[in-house]
C-alpha atoms as a PDB file:
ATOM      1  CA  UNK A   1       0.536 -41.979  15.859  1.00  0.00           C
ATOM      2  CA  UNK A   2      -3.095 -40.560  15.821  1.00  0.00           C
ATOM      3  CA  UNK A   3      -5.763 -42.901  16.379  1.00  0.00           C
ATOM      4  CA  UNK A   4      -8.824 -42.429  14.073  1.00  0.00           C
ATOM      5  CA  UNK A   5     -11.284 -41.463  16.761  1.00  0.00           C
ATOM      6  CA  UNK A   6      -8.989 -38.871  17.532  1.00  0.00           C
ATOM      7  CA  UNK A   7      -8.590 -37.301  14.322  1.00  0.00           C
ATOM      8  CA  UNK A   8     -12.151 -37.444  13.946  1.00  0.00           C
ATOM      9  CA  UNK A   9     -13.211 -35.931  17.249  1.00  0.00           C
ATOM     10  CA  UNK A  10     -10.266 -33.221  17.001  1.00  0.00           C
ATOM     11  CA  UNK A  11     -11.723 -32.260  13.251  1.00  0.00           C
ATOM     12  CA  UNK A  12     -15.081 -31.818  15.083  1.00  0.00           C
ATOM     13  CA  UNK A  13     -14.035 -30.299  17.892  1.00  0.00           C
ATOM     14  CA  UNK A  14     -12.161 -27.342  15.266  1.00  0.00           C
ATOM     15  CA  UNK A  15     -15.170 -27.275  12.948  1.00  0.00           C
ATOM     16  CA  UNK A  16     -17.145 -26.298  15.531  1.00  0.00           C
ATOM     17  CA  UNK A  17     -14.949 -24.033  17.397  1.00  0.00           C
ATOM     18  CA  UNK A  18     -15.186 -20.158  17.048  1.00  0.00           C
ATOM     19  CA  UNK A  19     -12.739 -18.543  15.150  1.00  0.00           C
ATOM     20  CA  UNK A  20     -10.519 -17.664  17.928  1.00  0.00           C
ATOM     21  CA  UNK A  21     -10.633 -20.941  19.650  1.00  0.00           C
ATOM     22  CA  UNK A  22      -9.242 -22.430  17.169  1.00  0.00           C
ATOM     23  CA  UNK A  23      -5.174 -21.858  17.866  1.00  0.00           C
ATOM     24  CA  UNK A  24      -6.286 -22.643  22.188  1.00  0.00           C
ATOM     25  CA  UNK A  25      -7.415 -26.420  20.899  1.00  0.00           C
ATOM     26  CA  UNK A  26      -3.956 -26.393  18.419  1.00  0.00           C
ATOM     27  CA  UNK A  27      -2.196 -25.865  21.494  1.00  0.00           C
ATOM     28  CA  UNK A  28      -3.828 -27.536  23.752  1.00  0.00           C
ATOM     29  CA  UNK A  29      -3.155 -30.998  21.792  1.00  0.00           C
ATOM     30  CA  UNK A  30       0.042 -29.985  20.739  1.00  0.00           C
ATOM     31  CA  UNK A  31      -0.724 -29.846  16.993  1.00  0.00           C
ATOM     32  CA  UNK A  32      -0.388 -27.538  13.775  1.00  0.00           C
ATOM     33  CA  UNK A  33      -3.345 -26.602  11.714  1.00  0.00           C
ATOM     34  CA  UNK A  34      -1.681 -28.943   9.100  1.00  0.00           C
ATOM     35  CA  UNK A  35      -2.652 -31.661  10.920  1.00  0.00           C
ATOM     36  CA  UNK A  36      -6.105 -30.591  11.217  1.00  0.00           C
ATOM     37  CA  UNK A  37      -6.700 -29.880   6.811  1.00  0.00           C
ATOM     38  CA  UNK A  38      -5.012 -33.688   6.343  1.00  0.00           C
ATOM     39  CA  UNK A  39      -7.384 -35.147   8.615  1.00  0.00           C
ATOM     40  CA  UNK A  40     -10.010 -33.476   7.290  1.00  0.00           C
ATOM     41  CA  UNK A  41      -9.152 -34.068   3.818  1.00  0.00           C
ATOM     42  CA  UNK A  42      -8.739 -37.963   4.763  1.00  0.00           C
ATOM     43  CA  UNK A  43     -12.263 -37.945   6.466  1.00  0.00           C
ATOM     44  CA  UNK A  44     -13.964 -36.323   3.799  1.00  0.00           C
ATOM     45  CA  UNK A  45     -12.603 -38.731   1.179  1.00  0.00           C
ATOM     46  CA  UNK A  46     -13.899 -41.779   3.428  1.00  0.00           C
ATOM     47  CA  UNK A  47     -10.264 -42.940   4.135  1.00  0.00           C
ATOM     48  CA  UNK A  48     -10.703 -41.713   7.656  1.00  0.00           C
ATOM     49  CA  UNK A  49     -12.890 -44.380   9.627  1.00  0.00           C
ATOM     50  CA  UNK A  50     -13.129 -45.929  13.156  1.00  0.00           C
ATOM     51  CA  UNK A  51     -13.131 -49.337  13.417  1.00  0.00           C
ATOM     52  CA  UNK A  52     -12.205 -51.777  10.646  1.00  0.00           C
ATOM     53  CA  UNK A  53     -15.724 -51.912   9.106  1.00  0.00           C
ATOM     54  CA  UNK A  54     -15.836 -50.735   5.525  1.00  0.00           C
ATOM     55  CA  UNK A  55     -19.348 -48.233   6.454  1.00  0.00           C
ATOM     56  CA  UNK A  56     -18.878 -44.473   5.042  1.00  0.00           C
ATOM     57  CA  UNK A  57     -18.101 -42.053   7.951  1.00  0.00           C
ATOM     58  CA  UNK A  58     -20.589 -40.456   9.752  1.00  0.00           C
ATOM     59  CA  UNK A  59     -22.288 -36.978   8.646  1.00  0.00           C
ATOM     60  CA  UNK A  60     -20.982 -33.891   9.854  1.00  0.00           C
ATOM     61  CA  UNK A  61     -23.049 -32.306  12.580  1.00  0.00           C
ATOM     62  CA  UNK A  62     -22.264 -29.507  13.809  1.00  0.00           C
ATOM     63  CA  UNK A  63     -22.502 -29.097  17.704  1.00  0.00           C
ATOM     64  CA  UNK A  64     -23.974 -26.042  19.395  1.00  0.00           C
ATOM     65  CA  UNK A  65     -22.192 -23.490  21.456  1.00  0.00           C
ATOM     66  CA  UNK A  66     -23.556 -24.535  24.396  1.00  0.00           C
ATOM     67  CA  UNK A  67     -21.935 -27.999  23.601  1.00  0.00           C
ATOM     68  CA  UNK A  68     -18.518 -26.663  22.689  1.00  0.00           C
ATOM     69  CA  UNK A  69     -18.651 -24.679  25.677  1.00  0.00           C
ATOM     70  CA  UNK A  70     -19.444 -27.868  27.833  1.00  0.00           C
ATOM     71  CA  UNK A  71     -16.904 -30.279  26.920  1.00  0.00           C
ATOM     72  CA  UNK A  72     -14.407 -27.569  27.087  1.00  0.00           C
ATOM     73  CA  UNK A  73     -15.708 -27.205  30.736  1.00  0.00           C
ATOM     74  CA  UNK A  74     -15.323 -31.003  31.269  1.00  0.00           C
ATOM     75  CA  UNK A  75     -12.313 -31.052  29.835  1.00  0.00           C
ATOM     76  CA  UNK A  76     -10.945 -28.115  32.426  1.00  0.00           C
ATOM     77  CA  UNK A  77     -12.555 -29.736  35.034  1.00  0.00           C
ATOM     78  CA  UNK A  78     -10.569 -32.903  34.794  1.00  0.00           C
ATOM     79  CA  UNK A  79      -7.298 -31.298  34.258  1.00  0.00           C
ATOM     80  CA  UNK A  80      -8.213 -29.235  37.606  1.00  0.00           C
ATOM     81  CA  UNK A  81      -9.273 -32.130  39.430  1.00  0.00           C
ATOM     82  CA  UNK A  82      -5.907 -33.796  38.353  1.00  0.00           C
ATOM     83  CA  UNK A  83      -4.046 -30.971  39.601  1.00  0.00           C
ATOM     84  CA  UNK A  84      -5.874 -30.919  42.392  1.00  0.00           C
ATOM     85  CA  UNK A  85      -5.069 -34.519  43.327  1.00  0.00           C
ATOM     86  CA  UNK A  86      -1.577 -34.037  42.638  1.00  0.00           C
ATOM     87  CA  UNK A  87      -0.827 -30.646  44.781  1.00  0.00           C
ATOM     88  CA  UNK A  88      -2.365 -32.693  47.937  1.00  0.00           C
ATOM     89  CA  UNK A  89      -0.329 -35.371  47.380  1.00  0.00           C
ATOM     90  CA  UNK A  90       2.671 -33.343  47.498  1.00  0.00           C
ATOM     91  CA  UNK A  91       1.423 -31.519  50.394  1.00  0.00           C
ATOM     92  CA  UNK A  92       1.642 -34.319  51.730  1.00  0.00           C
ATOM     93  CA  UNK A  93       4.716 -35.269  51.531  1.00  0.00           C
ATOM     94  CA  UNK A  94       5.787 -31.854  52.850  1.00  0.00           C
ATOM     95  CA  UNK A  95       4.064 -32.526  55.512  1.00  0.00           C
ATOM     96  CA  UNK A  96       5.469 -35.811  56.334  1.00  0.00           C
ATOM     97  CA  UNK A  97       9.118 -34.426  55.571  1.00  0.00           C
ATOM     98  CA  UNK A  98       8.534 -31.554  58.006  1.00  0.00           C
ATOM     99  CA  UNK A  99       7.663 -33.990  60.932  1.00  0.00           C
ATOM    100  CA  UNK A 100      10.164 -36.240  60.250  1.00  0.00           C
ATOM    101  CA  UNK A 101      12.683 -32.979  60.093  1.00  0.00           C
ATOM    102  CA  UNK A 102      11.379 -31.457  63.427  1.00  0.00           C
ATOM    103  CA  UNK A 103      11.843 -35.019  65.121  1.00  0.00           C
ATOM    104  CA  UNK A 104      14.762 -35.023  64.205  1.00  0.00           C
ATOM    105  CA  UNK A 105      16.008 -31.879  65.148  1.00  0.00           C
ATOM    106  CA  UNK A 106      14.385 -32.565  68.974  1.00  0.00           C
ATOM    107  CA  UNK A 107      16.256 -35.766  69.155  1.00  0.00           C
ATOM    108  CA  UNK A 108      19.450 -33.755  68.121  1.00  0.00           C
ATOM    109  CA  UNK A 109      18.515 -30.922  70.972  1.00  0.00           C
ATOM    110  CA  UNK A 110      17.751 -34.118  73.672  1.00  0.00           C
ATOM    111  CA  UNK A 111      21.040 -35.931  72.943  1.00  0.00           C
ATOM    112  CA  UNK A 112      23.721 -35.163  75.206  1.00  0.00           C
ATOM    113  CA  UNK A 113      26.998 -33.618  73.558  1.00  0.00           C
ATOM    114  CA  UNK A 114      29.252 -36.191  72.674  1.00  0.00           C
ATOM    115  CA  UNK A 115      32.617 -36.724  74.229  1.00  0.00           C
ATOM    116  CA  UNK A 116      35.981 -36.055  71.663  1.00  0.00           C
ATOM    117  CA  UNK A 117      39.646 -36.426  72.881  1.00  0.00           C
END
């Protein structure tokens, strides 16, 4: 379930979009251009509003490039940073797991050989 402020900003966000942007932000959010014509079907007949209140929906306005182009950007950025955070944090743990392995393995070497009958 879609909330309304995401239907609305996802309508924008294709509006605005250049023609072959369009499929990227379909994939990006998972969604087929369906989706997009019922939303904007529902917004344009008013039924499409955030918040309970019972004003019309706001005008269209269309967004420059240099917009679309910067929360695109911002958008990237925080998926990188994300990454980011996550491939440390499983560095890491590699690098815990490779001094726990090597002191382990001199604590094997140290140990005398045990005695079997």
């Amino acid at each position: 379930m879609f909330s309304p402020e995401y239907k609305l900003m996802i309508v924008a966000e294709y509006e605005n979009a250049p023609n072959g942007e369009k499929g990227a932000i379909l994939r990006r959010e998972g969604l087929y251009s369906s989706h997009v014509i019922e939303w904007t079907r529902a917004r344009d007949a008013g039924a499409l509003t955030t918040g309970g209140s019972e004003t019309p929906p706001p005008a269209r306005t269309r967004k420059s490039a240099e917009q679309v182009e910067l929360e695109k950007l911002r958008r990237q950025n925080e998926k990188l940073k994300s990454d980011l955070a996550k491939t440390r944090m499983a560095l890491d743990i590699m690098g815990k797991a490779h001094a726990l392995l090597e002191g382990l393995s001199e604590g094997a070497e140290n140990e005398p050989p045990s005695k079997t009958s």
